[in-house]
Protein backbone atom coordinates (compact mmCIF):
# COMPACT_ATOMS: atom_id res chain seq x y z
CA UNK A 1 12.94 54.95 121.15
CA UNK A 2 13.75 53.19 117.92
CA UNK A 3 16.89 53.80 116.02
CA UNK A 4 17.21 53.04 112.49
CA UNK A 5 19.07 49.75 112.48
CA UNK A 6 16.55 48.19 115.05
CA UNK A 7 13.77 49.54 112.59
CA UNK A 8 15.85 47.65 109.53
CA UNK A 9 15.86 44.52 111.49
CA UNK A 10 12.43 43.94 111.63
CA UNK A 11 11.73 44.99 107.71
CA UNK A 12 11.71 42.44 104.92
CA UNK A 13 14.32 42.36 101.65
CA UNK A 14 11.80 42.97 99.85
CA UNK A 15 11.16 46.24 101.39
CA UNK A 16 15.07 46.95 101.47
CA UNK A 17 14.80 46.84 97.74
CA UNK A 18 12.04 49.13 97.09
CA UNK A 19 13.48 51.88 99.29
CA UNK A 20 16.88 51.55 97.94
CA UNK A 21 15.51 52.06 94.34
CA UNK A 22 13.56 55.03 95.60
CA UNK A 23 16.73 56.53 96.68
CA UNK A 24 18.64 55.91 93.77
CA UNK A 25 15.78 57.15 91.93
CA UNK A 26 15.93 60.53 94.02
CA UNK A 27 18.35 62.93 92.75
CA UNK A 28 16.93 66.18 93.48
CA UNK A 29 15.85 67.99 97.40
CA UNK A 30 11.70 67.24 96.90
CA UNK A 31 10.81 66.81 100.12
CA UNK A 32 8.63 63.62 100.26
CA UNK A 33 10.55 60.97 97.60
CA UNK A 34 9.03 58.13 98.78
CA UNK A 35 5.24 56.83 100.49
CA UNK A 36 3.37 53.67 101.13
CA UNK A 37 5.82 51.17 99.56
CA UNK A 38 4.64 48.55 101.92
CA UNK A 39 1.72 46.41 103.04
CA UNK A 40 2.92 47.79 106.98
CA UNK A 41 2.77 51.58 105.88
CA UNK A 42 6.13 51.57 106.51
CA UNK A 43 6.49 55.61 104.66
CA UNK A 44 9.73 57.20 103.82
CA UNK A 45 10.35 60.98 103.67
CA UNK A 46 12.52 63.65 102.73
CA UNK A 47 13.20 66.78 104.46
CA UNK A 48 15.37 69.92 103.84
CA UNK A 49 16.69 71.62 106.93
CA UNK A 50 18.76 74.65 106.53
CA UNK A 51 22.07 75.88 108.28
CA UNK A 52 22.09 78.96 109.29
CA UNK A 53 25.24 78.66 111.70
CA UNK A 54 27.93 79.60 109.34
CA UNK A 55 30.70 81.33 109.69
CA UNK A 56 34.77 82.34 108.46
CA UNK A 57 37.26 81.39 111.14
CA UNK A 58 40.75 82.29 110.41
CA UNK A 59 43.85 80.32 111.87
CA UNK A 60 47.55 80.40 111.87
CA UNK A 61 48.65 78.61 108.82
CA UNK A 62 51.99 77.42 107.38
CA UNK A 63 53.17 77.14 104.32
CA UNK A 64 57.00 76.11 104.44
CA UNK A 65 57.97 73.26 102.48
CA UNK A 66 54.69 72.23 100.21
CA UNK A 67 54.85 70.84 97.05
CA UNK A 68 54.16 74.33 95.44
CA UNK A 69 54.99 78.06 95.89
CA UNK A 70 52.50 80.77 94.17
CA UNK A 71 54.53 83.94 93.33
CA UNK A 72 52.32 87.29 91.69
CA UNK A 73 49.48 90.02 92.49
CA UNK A 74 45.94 89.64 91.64
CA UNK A 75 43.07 92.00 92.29
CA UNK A 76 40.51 89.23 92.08
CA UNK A 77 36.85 91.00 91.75
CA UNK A 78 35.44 88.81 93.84
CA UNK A 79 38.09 87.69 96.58
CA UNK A 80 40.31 91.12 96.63
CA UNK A 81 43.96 92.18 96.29
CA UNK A 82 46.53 89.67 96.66
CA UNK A 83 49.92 88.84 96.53
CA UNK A 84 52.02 86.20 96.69
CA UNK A 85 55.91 85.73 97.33
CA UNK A 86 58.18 82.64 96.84
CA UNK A 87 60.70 81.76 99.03
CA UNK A 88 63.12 79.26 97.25
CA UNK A 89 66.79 78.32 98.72
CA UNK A 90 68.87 76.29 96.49
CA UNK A 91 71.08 73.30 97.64
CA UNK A 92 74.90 73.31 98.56
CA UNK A 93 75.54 70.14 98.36
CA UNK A 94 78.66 68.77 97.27
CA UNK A 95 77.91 65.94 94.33
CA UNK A 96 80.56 63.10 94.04
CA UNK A 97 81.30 63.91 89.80
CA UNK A 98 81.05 67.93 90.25
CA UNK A 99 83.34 69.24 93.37
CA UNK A 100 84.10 72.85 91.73
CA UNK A 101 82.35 75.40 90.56
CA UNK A 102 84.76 77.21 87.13
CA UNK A 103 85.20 80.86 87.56
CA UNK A 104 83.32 81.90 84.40
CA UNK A 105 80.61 79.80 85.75
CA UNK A 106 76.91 80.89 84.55
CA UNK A 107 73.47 80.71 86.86
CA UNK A 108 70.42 80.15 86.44
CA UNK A 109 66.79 79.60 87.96
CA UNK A 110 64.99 77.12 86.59
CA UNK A 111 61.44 77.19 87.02
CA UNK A 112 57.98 75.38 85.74
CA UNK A 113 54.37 77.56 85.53
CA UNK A 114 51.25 75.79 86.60
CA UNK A 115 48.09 77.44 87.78
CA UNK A 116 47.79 80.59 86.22
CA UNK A 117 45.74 83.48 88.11
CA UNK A 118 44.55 86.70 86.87
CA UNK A 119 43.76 88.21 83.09
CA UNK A 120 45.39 86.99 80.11
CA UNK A 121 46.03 90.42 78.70
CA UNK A 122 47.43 91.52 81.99
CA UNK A 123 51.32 92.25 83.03
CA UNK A 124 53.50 90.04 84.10
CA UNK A 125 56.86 90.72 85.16
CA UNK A 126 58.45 89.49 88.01
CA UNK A 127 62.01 89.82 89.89
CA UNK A 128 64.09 87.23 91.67
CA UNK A 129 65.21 89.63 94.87
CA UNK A 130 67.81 88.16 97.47
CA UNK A 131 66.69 87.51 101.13
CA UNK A 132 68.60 89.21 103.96
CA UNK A 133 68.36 87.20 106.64
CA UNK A 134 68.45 83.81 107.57
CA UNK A 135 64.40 81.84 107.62
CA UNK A 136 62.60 78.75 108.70
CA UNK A 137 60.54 76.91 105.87
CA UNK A 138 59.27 74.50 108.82
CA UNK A 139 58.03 77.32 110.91
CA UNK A 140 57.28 79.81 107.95
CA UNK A 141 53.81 81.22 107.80
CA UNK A 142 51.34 82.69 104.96
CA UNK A 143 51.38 85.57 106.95
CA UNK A 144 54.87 86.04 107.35
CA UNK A 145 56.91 88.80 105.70
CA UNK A 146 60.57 88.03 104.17
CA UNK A 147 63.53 90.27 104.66
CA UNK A 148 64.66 91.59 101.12
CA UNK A 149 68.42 92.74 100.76
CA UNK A 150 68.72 96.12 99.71
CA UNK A 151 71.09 98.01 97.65
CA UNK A 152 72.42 100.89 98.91
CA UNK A 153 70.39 103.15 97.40
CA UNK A 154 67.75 101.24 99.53
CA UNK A 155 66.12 99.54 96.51
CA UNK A 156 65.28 95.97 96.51
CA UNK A 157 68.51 93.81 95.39
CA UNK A 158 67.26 92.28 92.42
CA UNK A 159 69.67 89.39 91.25
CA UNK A 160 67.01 88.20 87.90
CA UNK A 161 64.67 89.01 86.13
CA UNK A 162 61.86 87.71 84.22
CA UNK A 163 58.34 88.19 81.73
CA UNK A 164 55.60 85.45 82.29
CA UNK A 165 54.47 84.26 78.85
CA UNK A 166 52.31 81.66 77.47
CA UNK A 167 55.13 78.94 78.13
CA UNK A 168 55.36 75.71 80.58
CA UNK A 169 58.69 76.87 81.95
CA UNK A 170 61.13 80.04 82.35
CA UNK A 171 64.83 80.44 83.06
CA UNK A 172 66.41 83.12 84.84
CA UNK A 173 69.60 83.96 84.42
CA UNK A 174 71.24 85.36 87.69
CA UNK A 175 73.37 88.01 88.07
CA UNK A 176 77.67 87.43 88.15
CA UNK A 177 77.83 89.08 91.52
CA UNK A 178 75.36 86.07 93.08
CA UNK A 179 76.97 83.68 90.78
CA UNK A 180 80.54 84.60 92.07
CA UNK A 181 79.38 84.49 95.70
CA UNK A 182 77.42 81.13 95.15
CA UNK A 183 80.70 79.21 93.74
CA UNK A 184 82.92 80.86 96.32
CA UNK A 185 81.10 79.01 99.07
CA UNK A 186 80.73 76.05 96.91
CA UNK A 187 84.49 75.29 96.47
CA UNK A 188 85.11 75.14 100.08
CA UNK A 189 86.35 71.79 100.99
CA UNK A 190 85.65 72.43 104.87
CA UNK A 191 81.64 70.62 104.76
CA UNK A 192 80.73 72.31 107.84
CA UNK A 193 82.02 76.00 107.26
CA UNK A 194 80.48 75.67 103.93
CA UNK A 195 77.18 75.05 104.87
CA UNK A 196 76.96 77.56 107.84
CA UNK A 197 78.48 80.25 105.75
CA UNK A 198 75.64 79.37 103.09
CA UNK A 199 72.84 79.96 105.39
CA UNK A 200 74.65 83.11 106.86
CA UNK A 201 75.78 84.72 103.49
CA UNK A 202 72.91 83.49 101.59
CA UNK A 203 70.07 83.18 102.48
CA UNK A 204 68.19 82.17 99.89
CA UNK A 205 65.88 83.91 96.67
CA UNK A 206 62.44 85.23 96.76
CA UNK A 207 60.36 85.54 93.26
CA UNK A 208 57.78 88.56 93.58
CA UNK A 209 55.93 90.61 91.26
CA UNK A 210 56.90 93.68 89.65
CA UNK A 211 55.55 97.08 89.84
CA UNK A 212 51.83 96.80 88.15
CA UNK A 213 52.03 93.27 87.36
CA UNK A 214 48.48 91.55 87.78
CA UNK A 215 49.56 87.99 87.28
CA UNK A 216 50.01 84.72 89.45
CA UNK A 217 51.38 81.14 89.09
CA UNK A 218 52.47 77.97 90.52
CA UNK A 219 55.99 76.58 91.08
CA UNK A 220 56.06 72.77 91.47
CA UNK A 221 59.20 72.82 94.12
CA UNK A 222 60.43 69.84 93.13
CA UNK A 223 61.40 70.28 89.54
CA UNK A 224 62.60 74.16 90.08
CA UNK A 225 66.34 74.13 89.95
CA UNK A 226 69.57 76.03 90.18
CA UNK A 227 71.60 75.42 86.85
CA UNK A 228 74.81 75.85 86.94
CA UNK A 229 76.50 75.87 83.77
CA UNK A 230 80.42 75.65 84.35
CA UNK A 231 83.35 77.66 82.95
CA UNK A 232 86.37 76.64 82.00
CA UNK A 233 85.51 73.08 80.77
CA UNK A 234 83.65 72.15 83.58
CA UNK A 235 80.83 69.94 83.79
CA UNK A 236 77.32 71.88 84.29
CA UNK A 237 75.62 71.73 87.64
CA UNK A 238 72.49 71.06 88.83
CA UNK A 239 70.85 71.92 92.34
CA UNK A 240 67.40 70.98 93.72
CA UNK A 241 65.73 73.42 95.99
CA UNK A 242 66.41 72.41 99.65
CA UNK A 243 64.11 75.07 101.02
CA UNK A 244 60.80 76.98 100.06
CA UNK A 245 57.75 79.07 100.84
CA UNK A 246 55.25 81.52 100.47
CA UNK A 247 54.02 84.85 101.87
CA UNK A 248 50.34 85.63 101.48
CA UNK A 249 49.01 89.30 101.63
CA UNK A 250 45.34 89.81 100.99
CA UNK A 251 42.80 92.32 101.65
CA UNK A 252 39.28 90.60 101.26
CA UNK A 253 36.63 92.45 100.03
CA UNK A 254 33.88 94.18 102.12
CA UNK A 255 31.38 91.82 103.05
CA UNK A 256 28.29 93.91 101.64
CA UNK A 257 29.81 93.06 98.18
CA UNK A 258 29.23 89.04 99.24
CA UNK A 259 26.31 89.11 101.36
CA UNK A 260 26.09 86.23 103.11
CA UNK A 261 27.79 84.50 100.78
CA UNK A 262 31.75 82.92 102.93
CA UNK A 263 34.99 83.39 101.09
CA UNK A 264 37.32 80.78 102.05
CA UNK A 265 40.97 79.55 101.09
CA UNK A 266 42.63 75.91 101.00
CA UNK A 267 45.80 77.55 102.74
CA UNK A 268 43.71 76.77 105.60
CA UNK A 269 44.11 80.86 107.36
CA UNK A 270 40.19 80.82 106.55
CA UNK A 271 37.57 78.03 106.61
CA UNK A 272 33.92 77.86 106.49
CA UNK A 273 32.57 76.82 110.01
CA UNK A 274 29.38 74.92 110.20
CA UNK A 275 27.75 74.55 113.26
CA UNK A 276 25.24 71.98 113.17
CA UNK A 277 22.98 70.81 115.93
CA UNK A 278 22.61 67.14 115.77
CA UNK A 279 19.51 66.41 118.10
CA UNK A 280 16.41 64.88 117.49
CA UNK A 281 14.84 68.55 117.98
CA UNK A 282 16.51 70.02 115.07
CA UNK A 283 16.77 66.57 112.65
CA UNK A 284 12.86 66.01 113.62
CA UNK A 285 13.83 62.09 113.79
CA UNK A 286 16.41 59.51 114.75
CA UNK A 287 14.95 57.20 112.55
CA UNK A 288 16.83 58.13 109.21
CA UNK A 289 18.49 56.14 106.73
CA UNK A 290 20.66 59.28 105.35
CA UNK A 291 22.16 62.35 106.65
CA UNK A 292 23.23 64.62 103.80
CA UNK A 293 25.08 67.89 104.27
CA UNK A 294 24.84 69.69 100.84
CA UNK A 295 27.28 73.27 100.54
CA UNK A 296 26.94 75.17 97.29
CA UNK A 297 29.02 77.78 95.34
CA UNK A 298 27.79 80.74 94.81
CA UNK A 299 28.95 80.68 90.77
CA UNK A 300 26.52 83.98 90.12
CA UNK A 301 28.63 86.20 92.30
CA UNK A 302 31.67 84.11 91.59
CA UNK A 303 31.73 85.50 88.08
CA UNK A 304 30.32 89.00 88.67
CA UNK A 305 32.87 91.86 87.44
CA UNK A 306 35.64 89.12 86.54
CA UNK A 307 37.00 89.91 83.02
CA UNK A 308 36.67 87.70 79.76
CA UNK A 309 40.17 86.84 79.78
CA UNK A 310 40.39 85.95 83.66
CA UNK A 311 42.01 82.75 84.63
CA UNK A 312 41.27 81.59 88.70
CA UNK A 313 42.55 77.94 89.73
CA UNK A 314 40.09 75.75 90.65
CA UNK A 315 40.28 72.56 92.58
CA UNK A 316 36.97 69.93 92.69
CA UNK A 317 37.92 68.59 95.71
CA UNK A 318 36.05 70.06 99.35
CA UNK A 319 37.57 68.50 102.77
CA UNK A 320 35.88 68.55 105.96
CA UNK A 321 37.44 68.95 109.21
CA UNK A 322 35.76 67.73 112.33
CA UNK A 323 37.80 69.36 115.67
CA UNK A 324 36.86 71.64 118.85
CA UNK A 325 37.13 75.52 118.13
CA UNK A 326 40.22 75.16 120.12
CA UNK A 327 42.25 72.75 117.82
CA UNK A 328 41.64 74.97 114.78
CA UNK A 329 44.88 76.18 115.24
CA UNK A 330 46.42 72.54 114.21
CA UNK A 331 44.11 72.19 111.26
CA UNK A 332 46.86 72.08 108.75
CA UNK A 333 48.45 69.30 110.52
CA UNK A 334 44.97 67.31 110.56
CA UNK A 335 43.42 64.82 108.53
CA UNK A 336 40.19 65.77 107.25
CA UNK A 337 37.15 63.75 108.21
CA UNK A 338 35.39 64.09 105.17
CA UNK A 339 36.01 64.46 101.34
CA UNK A 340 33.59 65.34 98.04
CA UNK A 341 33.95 65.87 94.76
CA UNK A 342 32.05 68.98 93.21
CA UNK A 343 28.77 67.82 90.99
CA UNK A 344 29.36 69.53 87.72
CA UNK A 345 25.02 70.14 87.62
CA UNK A 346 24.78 72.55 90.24
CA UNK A 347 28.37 73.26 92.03
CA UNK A 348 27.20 71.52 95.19
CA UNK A 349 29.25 69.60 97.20
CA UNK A 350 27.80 66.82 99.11
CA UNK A 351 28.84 64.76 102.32
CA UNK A 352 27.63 61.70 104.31
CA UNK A 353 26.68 62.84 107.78
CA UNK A 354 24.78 59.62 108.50
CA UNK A 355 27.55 57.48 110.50
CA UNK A 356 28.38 61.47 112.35
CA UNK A 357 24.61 62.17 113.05
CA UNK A 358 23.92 58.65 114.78
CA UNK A 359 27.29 58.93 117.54
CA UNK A 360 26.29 62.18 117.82
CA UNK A 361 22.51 61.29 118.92
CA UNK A 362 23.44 58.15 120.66
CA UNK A 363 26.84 59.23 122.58
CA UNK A 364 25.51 62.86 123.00
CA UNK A 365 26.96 66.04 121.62
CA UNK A 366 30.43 67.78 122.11
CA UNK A 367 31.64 70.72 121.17
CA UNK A 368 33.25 70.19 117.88
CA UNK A 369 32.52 71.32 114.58
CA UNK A 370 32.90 70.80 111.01
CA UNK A 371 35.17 73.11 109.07
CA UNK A 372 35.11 73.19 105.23
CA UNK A 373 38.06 73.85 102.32
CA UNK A 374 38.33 73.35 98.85
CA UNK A 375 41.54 71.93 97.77
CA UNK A 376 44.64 71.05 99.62
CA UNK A 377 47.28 73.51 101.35
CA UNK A 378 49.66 72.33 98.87
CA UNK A 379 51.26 75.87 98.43
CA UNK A 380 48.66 76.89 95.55
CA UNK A 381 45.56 79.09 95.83
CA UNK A 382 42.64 78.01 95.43
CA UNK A 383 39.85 80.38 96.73
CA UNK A 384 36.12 79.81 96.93
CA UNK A 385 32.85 81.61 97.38
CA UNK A 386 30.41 79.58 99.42
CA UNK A 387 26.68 80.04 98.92
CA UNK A 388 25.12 81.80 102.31
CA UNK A 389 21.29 82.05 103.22
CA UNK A 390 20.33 84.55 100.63
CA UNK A 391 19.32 82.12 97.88
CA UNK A 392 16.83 79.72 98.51
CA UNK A 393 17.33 76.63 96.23
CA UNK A 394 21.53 77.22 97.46
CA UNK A 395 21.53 77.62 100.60
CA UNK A 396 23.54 75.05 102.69
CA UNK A 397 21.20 72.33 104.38
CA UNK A 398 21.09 68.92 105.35
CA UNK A 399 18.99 66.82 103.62
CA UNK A 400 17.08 64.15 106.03
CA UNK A 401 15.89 61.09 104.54
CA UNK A 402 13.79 59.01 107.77
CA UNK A 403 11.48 56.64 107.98
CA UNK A 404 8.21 56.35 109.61
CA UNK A 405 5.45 53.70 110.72
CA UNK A 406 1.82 54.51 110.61
């Protein structure tokens, strides 16, 4: 049995050039792009092998501390109901020039808007609630639910309030009772009480939608900040959030709706699993030059029902896991083995399997697989609709370029 690096040692430059302008030359999935381009019949083909081993895999994922928290409720057409809460705890920390908090002292929440989700036209109000009890951002999950405090009437303690406009930015101004609370703790000169009566007392905030609103965006953690403007002559204040997160409801949509088509999230609690046999049985040669995995949205179904006016973040970037069934559970700790770039023409994404392909065939096959997201689990949503076996020209395949010797 020949591999394809003994067959390139025995074939001319000459030859090498020909069949590396036929590639370039090849941009779409004919079958046969290349035949008799030397004296030897040396004959190059294409072939198109489709994957039909797909599948959703959910996983625990985390989502404490990313560079983002998404906040809102969207009933996406295509991907279902969602809704999003931010977790945000501002800092305590004494600063060297500011030591005291004035008694007339004024808060607020100072946050940026990026990645917009939902309808223009829709509602968007939204309510900064305090948290009850005491939370982990490092062990803090999508699916995890925050403790609200409650007034006594049992109704949600809301400390702010705000309406999501067309603006880059908002500031919410925070009730005197939080305000009052916040500086008493602050002007304790004991470090170590201070702090632990901070985490005890409070807890932190949580940003969540308000009845009927259809709206979600993006908080960039590090720019949101507590502002503190001082009474009594005193300088204002300024506090970086120390802690953050995000809770993640959803409710996907029946799976008649999507055929076979696989919805899939960057927060990494779904993925697209592809298992692909890499023998000579199923790739019909180990004498290829290029393994090509090729996954494509589904944009048709992506768009069905969604309204004029209806804004869903996108990211271009897919990443590829390669790990046992067993360590899916770490994925959001891994590095991905693989990265592409979405080809504006057709919404295809398409990887280099050729390096993957040839351990695989000559170190013999494990168990692991190759998991697929679009975007990173940077604390924004990014959902996607992957094409599934319905649609001929999309479904996903592999596209084997070989070479043969008459």
């Amino acid at each position: 049995m020949y591999t394809f690096d003994g067959i390139l040692n025995r074939l001319t430059l000459p030859l090498m050039l020909l069949l590396a302008v036929g590639l370039v030359s090849s941009c779409d999935d004919t079958p046969i792009v290349g035949g008799n381009l030397s004296p030897d019949d040396v004959m190059v083909h294409s072939d198109s092998l489709t994957i039909s081993g797909l599948s959703v895999v959910s996983s625990p994922s985390f989502s404490g501390n990313r560079t983002y928290v998404t906040t809102g409720r969207v009933d996406d057409p295509v991907f279902g109901e969602m809704m999003a809460t931010a977790l945000l705890q501002p800092s305590i920390a004494k600063e060297a020039e500011v030591d005291t908090i004035g008694e007339n002292a004024v808060a607020r929440l100072s946050l940026n808007v990026s990645n917009r989700y939902g309808a223009l036209s829709a509602r968007g109000d939204f309510e900064v609630v305090e948290i009850a009890r005491p939370w982990r951002s490092s062990s803090w999950r999508y699916d995890s639910i925050p403790a609200l405090a409650k007034n006594p009437d049992m109704s949600r303690k809301v400390v702010g309030q705000f309406t999501l406009t067309g603006a880059d930015s908002v500031t919410v101004r925070l009730d005197e009772e939080w305000t009052a609370r916040y500086r008493d703790i602050f002007n304790r000169r004991v470090s170590d009480l201070r702090d632990s009566l901070y985490r005890a007392e409070m807890p932190g905030l949580a940003i969540l939608p308000a009845e009927g609103t259809e709206k979600m965006f993006s908080i960039e953690v590090s720019r949101a900040k507590l502002l503190i403007q001082g009474g009594d002559g005193m300088r204002d204040l300024s506090k970086d959030i120390s802690r953050s997160a995000i809770s993640l409801e959803k409710e996907v949509p029946d799976e008649e709706a999507l055929g076979t088509s696989k919805p899939v999230f960057n927060t990494r609690g779904s993925m697209l699993e592809l298992d692909i046999d890499f023998t000579e049985e199923f790739l019909g040669t180990t004498n290829f030059s290029r393994v090509e995995l090729v996954i494509y949205e589904d944009t048709v179904r992506m768009k069905t029902g969604v309204p004029a006016d209806f804004e869903r973040p996108r990211s271009e970037t897919m990443l590829i896991y390669y790990l046992r069934p067993d360590q899916i559970d770490f994925a959001i700790a891994a590095d991905p083995r693989f990265q592409a770039t979405r080809r504006a023409g057709d919404s295809s994404f398409r990887i280099n399997l050729t390096n993957l392909a040839n351990d695989q065939l000559r170190n013999g096959g494990d168990d692991r697989r190759l998991y697929a997201v679009v975007g990173g689990n940077d604390g924004r949503l990014f959902p996607t609709l992957f094409s599934g076996l319905e649609s001929p020209r999309r479904q996903p395949k592999l596209l084997i370029t070989s070479i043969s010797k008459e």
